[in-house]
Protein backbone atom coordinates (compact mmCIF):
# COMPACT_ATOMS: atom_id res chain seq x y z
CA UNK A 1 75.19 -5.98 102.94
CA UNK A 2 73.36 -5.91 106.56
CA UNK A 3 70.05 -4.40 106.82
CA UNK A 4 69.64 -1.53 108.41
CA UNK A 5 66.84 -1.40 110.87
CA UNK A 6 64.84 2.18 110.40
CA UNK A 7 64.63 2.09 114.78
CA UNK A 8 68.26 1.58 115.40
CA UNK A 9 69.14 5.01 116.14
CA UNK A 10 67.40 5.97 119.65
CA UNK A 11 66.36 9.68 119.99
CA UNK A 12 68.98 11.49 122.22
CA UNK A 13 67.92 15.07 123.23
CA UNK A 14 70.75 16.99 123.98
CA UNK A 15 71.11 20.98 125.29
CA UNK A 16 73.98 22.56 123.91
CA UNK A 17 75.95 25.18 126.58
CA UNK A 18 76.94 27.45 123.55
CA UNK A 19 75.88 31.06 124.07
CA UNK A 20 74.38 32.60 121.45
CA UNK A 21 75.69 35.61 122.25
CA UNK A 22 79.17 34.22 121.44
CA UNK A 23 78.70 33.23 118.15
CA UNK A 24 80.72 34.26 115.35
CA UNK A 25 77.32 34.70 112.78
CA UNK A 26 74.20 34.57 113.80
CA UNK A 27 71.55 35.58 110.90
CA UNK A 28 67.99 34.55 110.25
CA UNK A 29 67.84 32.71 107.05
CA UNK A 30 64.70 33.42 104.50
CA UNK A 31 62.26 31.02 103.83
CA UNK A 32 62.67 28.96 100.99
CA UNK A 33 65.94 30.39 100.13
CA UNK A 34 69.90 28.66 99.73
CA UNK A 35 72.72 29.25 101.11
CA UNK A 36 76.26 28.35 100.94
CA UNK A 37 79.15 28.83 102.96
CA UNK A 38 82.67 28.01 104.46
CA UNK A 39 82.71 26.14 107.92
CA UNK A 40 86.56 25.74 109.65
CA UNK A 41 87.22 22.65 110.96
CA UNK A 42 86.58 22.72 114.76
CA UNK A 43 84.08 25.24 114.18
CA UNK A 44 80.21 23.93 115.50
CA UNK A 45 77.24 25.27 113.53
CA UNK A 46 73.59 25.65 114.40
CA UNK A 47 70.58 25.48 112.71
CA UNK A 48 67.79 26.35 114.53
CA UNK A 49 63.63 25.78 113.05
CA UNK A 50 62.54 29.03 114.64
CA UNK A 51 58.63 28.49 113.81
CA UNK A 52 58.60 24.35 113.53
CA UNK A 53 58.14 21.82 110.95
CA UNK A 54 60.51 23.40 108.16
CA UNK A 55 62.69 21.44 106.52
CA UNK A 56 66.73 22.65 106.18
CA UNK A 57 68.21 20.25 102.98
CA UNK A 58 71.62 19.70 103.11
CA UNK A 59 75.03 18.83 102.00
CA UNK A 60 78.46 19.01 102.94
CA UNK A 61 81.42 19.16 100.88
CA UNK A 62 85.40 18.99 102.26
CA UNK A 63 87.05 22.59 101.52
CA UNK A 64 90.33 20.64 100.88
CA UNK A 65 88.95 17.88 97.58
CA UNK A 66 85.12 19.06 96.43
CA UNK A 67 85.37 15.78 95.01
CA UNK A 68 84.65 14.46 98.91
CA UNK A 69 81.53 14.45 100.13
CA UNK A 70 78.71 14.04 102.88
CA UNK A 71 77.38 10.36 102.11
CA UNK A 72 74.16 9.04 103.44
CA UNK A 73 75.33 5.37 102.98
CA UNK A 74 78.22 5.67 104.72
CA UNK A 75 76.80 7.58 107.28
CA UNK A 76 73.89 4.77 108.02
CA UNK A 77 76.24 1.73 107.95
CA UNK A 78 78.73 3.59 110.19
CA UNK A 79 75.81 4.11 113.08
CA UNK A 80 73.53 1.09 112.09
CA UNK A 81 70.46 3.35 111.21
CA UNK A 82 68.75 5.62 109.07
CA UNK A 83 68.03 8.63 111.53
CA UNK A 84 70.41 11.06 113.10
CA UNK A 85 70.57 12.61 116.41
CA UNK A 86 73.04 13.94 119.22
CA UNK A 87 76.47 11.56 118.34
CA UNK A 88 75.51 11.11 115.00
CA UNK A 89 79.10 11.21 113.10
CA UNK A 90 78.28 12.67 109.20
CA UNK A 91 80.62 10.53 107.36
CA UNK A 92 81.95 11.64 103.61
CA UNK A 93 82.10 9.24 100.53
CA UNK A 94 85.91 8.36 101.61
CA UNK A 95 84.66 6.92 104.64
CA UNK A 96 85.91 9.82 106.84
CA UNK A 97 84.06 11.80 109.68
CA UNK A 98 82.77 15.52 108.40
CA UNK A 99 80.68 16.55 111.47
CA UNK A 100 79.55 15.20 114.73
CA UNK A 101 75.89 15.87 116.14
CA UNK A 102 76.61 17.44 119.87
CA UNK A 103 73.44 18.87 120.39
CA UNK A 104 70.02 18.55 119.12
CA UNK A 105 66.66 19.32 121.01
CA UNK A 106 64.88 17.86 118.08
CA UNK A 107 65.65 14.02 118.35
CA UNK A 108 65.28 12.74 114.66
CA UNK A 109 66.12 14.09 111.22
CA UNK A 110 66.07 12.36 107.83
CA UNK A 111 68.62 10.73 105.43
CA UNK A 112 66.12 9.33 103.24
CA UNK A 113 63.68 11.83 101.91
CA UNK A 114 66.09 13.23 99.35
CA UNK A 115 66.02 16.70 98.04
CA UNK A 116 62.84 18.07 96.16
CA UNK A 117 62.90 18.63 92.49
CA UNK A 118 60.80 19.26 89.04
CA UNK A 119 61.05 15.38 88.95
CA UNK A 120 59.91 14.40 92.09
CA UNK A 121 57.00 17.23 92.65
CA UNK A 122 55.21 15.62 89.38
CA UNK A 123 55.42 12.44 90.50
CA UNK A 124 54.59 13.07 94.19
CA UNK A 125 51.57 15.63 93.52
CA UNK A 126 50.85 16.63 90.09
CA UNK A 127 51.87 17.30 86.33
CA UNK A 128 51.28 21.31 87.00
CA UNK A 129 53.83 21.18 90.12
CA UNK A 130 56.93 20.58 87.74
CA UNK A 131 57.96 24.32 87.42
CA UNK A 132 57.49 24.66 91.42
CA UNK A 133 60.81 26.58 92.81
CA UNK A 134 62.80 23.20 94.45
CA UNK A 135 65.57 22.69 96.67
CA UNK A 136 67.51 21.19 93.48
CA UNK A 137 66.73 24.49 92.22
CA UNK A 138 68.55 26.05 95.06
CA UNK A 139 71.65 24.23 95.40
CA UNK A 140 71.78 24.86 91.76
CA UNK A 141 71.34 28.11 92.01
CA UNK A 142 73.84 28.53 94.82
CA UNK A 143 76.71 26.76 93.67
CA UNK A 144 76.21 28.49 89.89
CA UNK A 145 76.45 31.96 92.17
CA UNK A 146 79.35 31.11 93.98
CA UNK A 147 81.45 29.57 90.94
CA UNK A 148 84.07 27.04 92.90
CA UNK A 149 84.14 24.31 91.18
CA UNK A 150 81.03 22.69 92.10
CA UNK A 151 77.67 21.92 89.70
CA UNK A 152 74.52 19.86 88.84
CA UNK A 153 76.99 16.15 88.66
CA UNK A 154 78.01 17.10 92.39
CA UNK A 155 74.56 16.91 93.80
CA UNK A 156 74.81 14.02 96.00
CA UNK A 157 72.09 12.71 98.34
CA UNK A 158 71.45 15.17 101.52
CA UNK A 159 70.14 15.30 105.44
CA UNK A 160 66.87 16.67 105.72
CA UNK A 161 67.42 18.48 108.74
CA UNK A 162 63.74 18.69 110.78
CA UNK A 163 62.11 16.45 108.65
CA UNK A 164 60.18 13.97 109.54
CA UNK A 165 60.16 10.52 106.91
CA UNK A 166 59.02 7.54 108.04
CA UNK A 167 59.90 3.93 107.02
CA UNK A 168 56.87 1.10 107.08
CA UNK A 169 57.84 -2.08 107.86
CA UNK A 170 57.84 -3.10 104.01
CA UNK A 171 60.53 -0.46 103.66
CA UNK A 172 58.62 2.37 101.91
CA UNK A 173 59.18 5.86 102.96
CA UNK A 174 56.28 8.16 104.04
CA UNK A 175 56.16 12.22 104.59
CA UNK A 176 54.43 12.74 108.11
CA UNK A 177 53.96 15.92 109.61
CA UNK A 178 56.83 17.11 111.44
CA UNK A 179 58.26 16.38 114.56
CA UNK A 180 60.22 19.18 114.98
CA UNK A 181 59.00 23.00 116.94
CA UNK A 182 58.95 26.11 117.27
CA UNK A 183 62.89 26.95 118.41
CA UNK A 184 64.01 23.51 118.16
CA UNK A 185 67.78 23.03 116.82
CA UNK A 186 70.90 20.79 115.61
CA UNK A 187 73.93 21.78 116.40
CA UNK A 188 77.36 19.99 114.50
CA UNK A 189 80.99 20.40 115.14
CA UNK A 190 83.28 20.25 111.95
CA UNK A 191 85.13 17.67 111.83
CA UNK A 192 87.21 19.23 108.92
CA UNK A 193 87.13 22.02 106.74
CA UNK A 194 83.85 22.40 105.02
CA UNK A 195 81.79 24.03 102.11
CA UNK A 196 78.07 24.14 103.81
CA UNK A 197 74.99 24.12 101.03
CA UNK A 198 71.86 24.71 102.53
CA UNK A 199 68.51 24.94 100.93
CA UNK A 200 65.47 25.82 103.20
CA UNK A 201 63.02 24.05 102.08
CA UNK A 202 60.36 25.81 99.84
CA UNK A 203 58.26 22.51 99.35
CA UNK A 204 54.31 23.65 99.77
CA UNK A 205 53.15 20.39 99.27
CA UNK A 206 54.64 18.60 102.02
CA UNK A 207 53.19 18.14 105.05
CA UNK A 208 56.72 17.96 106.81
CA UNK A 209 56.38 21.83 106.87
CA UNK A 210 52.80 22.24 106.93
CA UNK A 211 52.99 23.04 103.72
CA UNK A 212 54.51 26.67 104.74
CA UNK A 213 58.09 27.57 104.71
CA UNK A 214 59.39 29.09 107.28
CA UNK A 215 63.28 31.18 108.08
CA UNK A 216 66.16 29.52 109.90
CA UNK A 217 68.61 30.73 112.53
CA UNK A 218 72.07 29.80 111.63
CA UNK A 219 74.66 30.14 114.17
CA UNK A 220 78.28 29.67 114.08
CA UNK A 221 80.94 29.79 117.11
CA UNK A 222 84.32 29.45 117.27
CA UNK A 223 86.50 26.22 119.05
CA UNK A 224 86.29 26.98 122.61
């Protein structure tokens, strides 16, 4: 397999001309809470870090076989590197495109990091962190709550949206502050359609959100 070099994906900042005012939802999203929903293909969504540094987990599932995916791997060997930015193409686990980056004013966000859980809390901070709420909590949670066909063996590696994860030249990952801001945002058209599950970030020991969750904007509008 070819190595994939953690600086091969350049930072593209990219406006989008959608009008907010236009959009089909547009709701602030709690801190710390998931959420899951139905995207049409065509459709572009938004998710905007309205107070900076908070990290939006996610994963995308197709609407049309829940047994296809959003994969990481395939989604790094298809753009030869391990960040994503504006023409970043989210590619599932049957090698087929799910969503295409056409806007984002934030320039990096994470495919490494992985979600936070009981597991990973003790052995990142400390023994007493196990029972913190996680975002493997959430999408738990969510897809338990929504009851379509989805559980704990469809959890699947996700995009840290915002987040900022660093790779040191001996390949380990580290959890910088954020490189995100106040109002900053990704914006993705489907490329199919799409079961959304979100989980915003209630991590207080990360420094990726300055160890305080913040809401979301999520925006949706309709092909043009």
């Amino acid at each position: 397999m070819t190595a994939i070099p953690s600086s091969a994906a350049a930072i593209r900042l990219q406006d989008s001309p959608l009008d907010p005012a236009q959009a089909v939802i547009n709701q602030r999203h709690p801190a710390g809470e998931p959420i899951l929903f139905q995207l049409d293909r065509g459709q572009t969504l938004r998710i905007v870090d309205l107070e900076g540094n908070q990290a939006a987990d996610v994963i995308f599932y197709s609407r049309d076989d829940l047994a296809e995916h959003y994969s990481a791997t395939d989604t790094m060997l298809a753009q030869g590197g391990i960040y994503l930015t504006t023409g970043s193409v989210l590619q599932s686990n049957e090698g087929r495109p799910m969503l295409t980056i056409v806007a984002d004013t934030c320039g990096r966000h994470d495919t490494l990091g992985g979600a936070c859980a009981a597991e990973s809390n003790t052995v990142r901070y400390a023994l007493q962190k196990k029972f913190m709420h996680s975002c493997r909590d959430n999408y738990l949670i969510a897809l338990q709550h929504a009851d379509i066909g989805l559980g704990k063996r469809d959890l699947v590696p996700n995009i840290n949206f915002f987040m900022n994860v660093p790779v040191t030249d001996d390949g380990q990952l580290t959890f910088a502050d954020g490189v995100s801001g106040p109002g900053k945002y990704v914006e993705m058209r489907a490329e199919m359609d799409l079961w959304v599950l979100i989980s915003n970030c209630p991590q207080l020991n990360n420094p990726c959100n300055a160890y305080n969750p913040t809401p979301i904007q999520l925006l949706v509008w309709d092909p043009v």
